[in-house]
PDB file of N, CA and C in Angstrom:
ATOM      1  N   UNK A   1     -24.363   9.645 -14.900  1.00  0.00           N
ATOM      2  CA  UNK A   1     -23.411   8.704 -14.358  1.00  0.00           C
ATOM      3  C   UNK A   1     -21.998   9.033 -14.844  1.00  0.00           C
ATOM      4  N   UNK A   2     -21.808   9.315 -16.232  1.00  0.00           N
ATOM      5  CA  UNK A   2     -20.902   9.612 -16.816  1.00  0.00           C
ATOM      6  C   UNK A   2     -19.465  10.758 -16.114  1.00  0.00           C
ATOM      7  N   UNK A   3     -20.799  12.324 -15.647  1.00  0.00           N
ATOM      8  CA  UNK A   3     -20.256  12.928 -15.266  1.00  0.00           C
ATOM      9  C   UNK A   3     -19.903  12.720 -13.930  1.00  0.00           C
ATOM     10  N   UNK A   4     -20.770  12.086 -13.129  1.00  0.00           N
ATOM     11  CA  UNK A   4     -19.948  11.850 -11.437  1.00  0.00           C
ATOM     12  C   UNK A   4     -18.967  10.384 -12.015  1.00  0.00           C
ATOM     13  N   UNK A   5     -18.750   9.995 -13.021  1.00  0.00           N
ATOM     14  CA  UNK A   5     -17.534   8.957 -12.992  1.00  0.00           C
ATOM     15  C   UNK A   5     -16.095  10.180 -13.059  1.00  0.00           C
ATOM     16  N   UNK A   6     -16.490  11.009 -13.581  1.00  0.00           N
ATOM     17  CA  UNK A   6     -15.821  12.243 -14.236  1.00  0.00           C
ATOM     18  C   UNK A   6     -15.440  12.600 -13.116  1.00  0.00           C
ATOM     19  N   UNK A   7     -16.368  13.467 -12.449  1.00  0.00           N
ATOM     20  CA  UNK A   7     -16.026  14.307 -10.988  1.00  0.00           C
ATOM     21  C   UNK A   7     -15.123  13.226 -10.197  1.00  0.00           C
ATOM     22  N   UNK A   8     -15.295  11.915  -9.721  1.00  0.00           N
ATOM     23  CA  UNK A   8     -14.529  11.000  -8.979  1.00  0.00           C
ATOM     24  C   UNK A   8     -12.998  10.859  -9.604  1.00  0.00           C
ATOM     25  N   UNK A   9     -12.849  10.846 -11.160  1.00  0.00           N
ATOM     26  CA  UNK A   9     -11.023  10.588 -11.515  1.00  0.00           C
ATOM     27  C   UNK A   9     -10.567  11.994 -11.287  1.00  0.00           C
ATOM     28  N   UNK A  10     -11.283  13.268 -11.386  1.00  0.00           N
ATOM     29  CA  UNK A  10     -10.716  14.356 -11.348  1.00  0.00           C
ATOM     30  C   UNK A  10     -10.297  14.700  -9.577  1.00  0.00           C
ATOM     31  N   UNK A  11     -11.015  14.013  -8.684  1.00  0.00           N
ATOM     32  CA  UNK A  11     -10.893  14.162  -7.437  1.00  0.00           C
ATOM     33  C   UNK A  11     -11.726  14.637  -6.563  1.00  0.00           C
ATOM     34  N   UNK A  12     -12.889  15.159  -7.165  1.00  0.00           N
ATOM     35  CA  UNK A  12     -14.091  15.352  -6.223  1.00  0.00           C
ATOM     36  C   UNK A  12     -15.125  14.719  -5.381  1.00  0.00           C
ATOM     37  N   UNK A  13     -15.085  14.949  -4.084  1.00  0.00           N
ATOM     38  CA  UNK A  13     -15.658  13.898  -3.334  1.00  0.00           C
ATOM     39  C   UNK A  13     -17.296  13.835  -3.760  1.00  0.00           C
ATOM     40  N   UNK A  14     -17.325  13.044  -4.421  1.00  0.00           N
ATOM     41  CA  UNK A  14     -19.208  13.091  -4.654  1.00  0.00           C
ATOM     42  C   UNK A  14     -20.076  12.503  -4.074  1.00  0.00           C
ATOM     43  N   UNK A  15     -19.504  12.131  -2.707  1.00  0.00           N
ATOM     44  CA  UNK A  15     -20.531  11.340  -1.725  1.00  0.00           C
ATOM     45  C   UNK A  15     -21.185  12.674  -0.919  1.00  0.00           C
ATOM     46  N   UNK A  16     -20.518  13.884  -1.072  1.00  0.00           N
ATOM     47  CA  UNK A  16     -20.808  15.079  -0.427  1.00  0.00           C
ATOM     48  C   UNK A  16     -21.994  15.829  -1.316  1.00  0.00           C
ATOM     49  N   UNK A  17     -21.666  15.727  -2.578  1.00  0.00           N
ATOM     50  CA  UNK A  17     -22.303  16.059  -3.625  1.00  0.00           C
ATOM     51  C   UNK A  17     -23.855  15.585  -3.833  1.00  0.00           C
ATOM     52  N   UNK A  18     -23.607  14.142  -4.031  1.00  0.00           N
ATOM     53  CA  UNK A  18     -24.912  13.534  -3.581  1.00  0.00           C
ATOM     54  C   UNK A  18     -25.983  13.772  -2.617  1.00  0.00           C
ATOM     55  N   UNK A  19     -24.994  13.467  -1.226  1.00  0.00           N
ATOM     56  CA  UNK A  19     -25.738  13.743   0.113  1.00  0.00           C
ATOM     57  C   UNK A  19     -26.530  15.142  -0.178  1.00  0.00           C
ATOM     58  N   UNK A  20     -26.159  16.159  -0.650  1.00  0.00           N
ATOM     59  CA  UNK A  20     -26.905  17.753  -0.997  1.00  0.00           C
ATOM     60  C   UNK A  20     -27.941  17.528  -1.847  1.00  0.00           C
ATOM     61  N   UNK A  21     -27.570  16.986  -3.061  1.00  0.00           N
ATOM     62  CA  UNK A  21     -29.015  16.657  -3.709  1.00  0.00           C
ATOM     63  C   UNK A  21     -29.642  15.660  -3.222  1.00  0.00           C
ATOM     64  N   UNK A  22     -29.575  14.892  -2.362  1.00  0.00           N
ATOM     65  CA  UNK A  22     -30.687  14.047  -1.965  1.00  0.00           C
ATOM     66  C   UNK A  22     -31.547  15.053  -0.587  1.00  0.00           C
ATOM     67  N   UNK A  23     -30.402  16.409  -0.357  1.00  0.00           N
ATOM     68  CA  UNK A  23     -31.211  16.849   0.894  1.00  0.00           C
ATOM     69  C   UNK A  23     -32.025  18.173   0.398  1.00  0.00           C
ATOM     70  N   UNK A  24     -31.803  18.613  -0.995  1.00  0.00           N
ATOM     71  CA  UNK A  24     -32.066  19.308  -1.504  1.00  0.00           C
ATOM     72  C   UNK A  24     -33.834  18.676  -2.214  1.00  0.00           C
ATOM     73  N   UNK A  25     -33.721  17.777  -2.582  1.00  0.00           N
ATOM     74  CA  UNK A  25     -34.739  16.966  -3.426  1.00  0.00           C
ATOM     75  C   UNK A  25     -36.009  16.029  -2.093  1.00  0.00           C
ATOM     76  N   UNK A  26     -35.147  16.048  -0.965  1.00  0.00           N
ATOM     77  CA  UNK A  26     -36.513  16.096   0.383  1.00  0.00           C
ATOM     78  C   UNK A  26     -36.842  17.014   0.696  1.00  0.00           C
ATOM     79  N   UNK A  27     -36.212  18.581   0.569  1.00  0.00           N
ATOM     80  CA  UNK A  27     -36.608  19.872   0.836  1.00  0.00           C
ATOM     81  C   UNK A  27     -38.305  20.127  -0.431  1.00  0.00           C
ATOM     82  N   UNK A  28     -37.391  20.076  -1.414  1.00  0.00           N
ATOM     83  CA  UNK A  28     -38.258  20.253  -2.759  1.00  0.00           C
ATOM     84  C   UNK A  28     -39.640  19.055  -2.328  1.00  0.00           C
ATOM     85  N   UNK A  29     -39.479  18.414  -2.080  1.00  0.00           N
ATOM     86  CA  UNK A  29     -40.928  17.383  -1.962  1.00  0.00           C
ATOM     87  C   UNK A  29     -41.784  17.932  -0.676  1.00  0.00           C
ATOM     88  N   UNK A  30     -41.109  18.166   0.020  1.00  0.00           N
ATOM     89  CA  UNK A  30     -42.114  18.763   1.187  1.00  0.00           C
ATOM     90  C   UNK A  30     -42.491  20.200   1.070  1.00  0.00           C
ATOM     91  N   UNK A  31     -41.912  21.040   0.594  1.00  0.00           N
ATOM     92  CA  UNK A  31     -42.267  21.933  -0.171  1.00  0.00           C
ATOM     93  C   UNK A  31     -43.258  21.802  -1.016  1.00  0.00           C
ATOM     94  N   UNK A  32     -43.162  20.809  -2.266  1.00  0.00           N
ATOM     95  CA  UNK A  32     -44.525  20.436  -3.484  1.00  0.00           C
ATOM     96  C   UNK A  32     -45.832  19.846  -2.590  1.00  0.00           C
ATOM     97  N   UNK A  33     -45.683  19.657  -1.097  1.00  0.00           N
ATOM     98  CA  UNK A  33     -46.360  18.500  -0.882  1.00  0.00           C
ATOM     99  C   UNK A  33     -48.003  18.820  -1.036  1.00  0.00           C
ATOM    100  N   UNK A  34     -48.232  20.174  -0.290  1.00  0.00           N
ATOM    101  CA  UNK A  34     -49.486  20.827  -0.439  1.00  0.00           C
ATOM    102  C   UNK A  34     -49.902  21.430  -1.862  1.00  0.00           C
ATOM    103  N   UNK A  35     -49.180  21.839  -2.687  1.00  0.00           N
ATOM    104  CA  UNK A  35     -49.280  22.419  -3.696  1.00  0.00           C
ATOM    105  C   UNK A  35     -50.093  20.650  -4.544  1.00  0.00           C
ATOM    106  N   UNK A  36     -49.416  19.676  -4.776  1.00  0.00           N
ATOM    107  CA  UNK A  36     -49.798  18.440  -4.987  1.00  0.00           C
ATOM    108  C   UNK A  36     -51.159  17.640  -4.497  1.00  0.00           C
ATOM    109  N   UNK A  37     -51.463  18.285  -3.114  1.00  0.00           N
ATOM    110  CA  UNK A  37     -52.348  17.504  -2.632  1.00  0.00           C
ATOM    111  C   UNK A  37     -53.334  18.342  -3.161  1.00  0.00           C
ATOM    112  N   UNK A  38     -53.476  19.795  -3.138  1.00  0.00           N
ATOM    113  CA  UNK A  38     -54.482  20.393  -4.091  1.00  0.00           C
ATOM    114  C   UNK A  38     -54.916  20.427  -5.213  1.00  0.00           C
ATOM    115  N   UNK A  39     -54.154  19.735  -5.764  1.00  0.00           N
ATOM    116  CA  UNK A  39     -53.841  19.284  -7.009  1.00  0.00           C
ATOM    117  C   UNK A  39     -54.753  18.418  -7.290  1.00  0.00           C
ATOM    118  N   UNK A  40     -54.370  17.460  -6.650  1.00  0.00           N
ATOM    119  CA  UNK A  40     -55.116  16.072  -6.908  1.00  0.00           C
ATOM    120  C   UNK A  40     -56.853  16.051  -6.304  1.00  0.00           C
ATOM    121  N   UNK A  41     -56.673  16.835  -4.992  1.00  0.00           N
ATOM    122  CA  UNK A  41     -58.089  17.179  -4.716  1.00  0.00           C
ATOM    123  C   UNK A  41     -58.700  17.333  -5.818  1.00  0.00           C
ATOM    124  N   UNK A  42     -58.023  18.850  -6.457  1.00  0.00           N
ATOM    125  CA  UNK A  42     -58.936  19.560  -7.378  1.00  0.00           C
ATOM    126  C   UNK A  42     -59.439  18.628  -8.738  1.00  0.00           C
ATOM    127  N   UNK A  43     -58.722  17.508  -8.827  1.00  0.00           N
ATOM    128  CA  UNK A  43     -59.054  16.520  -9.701  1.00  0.00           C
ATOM    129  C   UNK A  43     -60.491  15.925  -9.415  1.00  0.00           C
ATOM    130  N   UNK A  44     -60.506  15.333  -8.233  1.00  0.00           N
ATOM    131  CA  UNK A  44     -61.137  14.157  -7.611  1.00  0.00           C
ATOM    132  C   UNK A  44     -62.623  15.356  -7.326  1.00  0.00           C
ATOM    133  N   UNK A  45     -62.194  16.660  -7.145  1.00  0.00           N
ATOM    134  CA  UNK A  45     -63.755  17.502  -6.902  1.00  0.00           C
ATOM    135  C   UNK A  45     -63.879  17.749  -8.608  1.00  0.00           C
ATOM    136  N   UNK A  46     -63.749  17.937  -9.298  1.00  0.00           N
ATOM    137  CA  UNK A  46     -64.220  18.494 -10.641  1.00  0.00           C
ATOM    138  C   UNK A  46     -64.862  16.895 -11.289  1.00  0.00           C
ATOM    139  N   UNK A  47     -63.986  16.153 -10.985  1.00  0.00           N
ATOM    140  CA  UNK A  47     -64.587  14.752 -11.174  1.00  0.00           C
ATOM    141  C   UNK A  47     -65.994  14.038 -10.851  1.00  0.00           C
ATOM    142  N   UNK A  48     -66.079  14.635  -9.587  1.00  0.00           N
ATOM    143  CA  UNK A  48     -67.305  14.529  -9.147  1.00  0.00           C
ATOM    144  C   UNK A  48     -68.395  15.148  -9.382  1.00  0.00           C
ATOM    145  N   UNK A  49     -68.315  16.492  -9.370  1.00  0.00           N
ATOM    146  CA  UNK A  49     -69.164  17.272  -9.924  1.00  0.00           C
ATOM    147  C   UNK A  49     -70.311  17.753  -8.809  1.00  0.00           C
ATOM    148  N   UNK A  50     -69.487  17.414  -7.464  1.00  0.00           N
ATOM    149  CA  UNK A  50     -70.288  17.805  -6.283  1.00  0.00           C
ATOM    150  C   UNK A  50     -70.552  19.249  -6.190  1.00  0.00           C
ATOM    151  N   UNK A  51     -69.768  20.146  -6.731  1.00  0.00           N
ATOM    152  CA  UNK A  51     -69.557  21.346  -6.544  1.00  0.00           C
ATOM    153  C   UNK A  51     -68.751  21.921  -8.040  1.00  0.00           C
ATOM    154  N   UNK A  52     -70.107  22.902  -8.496  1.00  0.00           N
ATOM    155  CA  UNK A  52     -70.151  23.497  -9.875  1.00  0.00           C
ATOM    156  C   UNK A  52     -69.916  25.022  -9.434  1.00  0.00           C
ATOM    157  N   UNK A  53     -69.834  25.788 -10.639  1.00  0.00           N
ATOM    158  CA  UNK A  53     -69.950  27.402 -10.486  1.00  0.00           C
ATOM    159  C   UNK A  53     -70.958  27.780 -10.590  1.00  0.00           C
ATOM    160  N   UNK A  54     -71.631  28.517  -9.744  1.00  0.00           N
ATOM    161  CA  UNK A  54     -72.643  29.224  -9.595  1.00  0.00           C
ATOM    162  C   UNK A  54     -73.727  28.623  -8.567  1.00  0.00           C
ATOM    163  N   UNK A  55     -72.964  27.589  -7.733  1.00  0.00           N
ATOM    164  CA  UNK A  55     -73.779  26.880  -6.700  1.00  0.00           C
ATOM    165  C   UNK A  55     -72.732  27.670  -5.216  1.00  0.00           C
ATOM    166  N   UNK A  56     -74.488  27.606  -4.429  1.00  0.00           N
ATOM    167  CA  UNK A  56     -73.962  28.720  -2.869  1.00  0.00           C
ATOM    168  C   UNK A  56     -73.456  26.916  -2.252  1.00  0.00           C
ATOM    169  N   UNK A  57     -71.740  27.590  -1.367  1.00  0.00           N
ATOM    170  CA  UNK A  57     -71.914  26.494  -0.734  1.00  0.00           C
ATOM    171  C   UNK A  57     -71.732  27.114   0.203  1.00  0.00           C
ATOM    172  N   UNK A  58     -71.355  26.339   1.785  1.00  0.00           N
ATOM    173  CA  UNK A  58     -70.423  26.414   3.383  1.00  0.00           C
ATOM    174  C   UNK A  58     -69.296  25.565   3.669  1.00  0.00           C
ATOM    175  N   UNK A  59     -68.467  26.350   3.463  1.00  0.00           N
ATOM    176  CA  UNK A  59     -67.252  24.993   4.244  1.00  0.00           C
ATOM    177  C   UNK A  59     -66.717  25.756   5.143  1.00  0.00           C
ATOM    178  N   UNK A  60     -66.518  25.397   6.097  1.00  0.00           N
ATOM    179  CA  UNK A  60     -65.839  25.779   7.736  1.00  0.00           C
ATOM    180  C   UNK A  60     -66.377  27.205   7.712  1.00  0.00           C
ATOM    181  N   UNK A  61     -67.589  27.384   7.911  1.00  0.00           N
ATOM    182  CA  UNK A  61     -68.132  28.258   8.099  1.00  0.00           C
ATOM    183  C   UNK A  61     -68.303  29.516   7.315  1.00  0.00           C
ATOM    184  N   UNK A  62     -67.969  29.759   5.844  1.00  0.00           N
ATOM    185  CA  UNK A  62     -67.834  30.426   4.943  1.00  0.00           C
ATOM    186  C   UNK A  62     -68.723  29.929   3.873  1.00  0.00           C
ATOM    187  N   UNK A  63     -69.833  31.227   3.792  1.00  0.00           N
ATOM    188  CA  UNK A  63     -70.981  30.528   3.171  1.00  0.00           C
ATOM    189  C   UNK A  63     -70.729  31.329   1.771  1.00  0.00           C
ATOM    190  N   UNK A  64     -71.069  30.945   0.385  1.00  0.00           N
ATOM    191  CA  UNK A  64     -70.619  31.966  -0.743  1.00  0.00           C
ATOM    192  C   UNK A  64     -71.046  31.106  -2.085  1.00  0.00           C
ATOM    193  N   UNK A  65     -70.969  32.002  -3.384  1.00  0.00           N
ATOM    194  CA  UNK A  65     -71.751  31.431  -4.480  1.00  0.00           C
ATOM    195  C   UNK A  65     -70.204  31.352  -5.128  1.00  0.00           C
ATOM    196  N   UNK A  66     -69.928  30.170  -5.628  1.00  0.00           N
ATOM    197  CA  UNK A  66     -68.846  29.663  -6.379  1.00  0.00           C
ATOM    198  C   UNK A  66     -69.336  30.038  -7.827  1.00  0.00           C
ATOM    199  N   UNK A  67     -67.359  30.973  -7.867  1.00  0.00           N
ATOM    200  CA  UNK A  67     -67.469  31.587  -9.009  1.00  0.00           C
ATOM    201  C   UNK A  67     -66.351  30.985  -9.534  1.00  0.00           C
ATOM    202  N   UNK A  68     -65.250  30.266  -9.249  1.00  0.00           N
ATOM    203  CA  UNK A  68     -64.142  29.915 -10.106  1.00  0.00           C
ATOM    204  C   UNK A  68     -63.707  28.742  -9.932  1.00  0.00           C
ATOM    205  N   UNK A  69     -63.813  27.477 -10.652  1.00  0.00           N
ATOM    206  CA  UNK A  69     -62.979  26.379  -9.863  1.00  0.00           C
ATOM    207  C   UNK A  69     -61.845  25.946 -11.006  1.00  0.00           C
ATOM    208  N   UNK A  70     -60.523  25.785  -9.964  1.00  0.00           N
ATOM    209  CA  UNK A  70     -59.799  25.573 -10.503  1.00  0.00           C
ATOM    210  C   UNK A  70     -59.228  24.045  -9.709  1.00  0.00           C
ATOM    211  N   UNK A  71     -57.808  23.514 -10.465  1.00  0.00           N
ATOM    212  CA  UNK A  71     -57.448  22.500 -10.126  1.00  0.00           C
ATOM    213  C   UNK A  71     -57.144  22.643  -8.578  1.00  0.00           C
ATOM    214  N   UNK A  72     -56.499  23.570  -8.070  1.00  0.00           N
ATOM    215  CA  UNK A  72     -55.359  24.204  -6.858  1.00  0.00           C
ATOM    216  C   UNK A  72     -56.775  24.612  -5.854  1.00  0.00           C
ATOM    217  N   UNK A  73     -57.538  25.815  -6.583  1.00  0.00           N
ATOM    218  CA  UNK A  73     -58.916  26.111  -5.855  1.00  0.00           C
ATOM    219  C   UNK A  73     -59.918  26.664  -6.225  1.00  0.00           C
ATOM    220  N   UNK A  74     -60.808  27.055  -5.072  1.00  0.00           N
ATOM    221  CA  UNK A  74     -61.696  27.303  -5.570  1.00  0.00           C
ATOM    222  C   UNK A  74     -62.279  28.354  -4.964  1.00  0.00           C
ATOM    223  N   UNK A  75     -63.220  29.370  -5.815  1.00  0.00           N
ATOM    224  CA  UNK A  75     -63.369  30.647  -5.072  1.00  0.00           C
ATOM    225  C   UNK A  75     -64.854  31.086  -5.040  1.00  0.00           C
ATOM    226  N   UNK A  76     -64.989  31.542  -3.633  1.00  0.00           N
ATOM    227  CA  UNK A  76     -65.972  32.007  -4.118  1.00  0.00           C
ATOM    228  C   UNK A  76     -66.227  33.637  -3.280  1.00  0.00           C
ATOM    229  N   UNK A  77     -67.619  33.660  -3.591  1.00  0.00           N
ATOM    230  CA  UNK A  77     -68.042  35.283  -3.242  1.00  0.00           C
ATOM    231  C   UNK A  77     -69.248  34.984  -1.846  1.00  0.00           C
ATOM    232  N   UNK A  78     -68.786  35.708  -0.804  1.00  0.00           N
ATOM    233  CA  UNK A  78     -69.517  35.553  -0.033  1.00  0.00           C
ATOM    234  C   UNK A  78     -70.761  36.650   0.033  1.00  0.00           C
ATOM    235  N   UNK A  79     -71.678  36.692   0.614  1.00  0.00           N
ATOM    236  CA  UNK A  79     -73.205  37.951   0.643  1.00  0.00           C
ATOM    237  C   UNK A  79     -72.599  39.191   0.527  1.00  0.00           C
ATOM    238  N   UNK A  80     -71.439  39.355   1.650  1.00  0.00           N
ATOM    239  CA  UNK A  80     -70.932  41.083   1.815  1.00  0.00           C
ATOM    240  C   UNK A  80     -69.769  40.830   0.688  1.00  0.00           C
ATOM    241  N   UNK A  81     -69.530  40.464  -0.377  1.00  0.00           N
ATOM    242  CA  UNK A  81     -69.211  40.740  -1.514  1.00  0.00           C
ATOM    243  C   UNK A  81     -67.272  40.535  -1.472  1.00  0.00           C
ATOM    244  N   UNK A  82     -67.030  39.867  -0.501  1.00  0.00           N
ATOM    245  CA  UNK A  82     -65.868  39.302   0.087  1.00  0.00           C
ATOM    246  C   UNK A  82     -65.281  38.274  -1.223  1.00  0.00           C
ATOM    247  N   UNK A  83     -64.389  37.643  -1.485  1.00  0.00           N
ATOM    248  CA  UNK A  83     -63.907  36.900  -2.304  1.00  0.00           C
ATOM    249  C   UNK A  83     -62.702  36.190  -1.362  1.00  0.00           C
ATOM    250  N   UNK A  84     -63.242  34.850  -1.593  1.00  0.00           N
ATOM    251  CA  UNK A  84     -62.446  33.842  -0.661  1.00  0.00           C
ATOM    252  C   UNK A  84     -61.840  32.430  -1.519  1.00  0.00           C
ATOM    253  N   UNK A  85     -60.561  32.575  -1.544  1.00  0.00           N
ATOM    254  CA  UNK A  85     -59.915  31.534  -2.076  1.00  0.00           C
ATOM    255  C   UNK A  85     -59.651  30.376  -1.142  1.00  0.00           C
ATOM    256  N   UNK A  86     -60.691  29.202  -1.537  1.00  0.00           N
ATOM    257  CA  UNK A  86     -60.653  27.566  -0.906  1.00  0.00           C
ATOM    258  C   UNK A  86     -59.475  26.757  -1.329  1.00  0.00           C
ATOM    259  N   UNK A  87     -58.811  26.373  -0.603  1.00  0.00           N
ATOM    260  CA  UNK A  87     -57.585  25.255  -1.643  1.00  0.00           C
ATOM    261  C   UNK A  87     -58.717  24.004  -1.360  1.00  0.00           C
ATOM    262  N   UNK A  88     -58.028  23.269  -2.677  1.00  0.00           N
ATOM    263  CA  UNK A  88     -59.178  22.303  -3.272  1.00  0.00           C
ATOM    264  C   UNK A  88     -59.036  20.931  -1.842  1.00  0.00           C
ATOM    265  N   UNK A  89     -57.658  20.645  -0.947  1.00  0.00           N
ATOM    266  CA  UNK A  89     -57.539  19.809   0.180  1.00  0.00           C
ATOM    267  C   UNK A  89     -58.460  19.895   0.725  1.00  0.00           C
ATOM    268  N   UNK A  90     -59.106  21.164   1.437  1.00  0.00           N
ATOM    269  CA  UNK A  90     -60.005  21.863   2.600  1.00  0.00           C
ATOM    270  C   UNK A  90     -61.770  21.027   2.198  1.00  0.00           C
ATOM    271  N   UNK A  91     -61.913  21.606   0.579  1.00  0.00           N
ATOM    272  CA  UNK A  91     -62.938  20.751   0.482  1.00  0.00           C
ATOM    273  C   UNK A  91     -62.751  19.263   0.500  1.00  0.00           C
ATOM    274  N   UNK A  92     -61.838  18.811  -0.120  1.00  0.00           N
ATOM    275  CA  UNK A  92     -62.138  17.459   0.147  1.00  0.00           C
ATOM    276  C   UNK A  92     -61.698  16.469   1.023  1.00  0.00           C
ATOM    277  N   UNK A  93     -61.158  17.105   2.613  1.00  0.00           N
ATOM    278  CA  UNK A  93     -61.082  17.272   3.791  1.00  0.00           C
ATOM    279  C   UNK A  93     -61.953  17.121   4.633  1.00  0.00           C
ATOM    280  N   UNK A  94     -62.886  17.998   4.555  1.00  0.00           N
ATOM    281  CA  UNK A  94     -63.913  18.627   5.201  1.00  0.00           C
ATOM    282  C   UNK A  94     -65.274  18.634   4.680  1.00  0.00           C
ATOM    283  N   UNK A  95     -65.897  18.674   5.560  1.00  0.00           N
ATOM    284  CA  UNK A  95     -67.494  18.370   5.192  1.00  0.00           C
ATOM    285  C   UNK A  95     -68.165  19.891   4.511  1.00  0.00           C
ATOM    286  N   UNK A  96     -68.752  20.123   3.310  1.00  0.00           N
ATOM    287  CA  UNK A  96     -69.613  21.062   3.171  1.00  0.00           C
ATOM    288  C   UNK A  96     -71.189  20.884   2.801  1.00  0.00           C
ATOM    289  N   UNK A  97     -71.252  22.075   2.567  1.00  0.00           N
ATOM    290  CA  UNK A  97     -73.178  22.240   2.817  1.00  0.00           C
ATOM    291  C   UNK A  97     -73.113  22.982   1.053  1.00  0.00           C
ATOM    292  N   UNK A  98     -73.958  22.235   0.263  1.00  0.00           N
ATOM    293  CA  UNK A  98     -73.833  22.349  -1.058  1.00  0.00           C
ATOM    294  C   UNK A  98     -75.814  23.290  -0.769  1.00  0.00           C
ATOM    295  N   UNK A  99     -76.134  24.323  -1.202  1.00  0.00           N
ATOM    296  CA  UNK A  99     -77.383  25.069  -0.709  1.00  0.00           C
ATOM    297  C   UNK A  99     -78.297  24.568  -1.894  1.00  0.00           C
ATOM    298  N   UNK A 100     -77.522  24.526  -3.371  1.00  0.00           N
ATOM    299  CA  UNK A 100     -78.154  24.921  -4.811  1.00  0.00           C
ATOM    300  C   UNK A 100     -78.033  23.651  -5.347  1.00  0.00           C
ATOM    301  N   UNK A 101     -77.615  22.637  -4.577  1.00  0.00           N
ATOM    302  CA  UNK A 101     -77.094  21.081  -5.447  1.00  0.00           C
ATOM    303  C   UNK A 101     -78.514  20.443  -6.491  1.00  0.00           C
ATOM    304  N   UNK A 102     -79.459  20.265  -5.485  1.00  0.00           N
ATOM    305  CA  UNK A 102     -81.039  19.817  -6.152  1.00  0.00           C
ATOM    306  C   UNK A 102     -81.553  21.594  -6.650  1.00  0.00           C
TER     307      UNK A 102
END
């Protein structure tokens, strides 16, 4: 506050100033927005415990034995030895087929 009292006696228009960081700081949020929502997925799946490492799953048609889960995603290895990075939204989006659960 101090310094935009500052910038205003010295003569700088800081309604211009502002307006940029407020358009700068809606850029930045829609930008974080996916990075965040994977985020929080990856919370709400590790939480659950629907899906561990070393269990085969399918989601949107990608069938594979989960080898890494992280907050952001999750990876796994498909039969022909493929390696496919899931963002954690997709699973908890979307319906999968857990093979190894029981």
């Amino acid at each position: 506050m101090l310094f935009l009292m500052i910038l205003e006696v010295v003569g700088v228009d800081i309604n211009a100033l502002i307006v940029s960081v407020g358009v700068v700081g809606i850029t930045l949020g829609f930008a974080a927005r996916d990075v965040i929502s994977s985020f929080v997925s990856g919370i709400f799946i590790l939480a659950d415990k629907t899906v561990k490492v070393g269990e085969v799953i399918e989601v949107d048609n990608i069938k594979g034995k989960v080898t890494k889960m992280g907050f952001r995603t999750t990876t796994i290895v498909t039969p022909d030895n493929l390696i496919v990075t899931i963002p954690n939204t997709v699973l908890a989006k979307n319906p999968y087929i857990n093979y190894t659960f029981f």
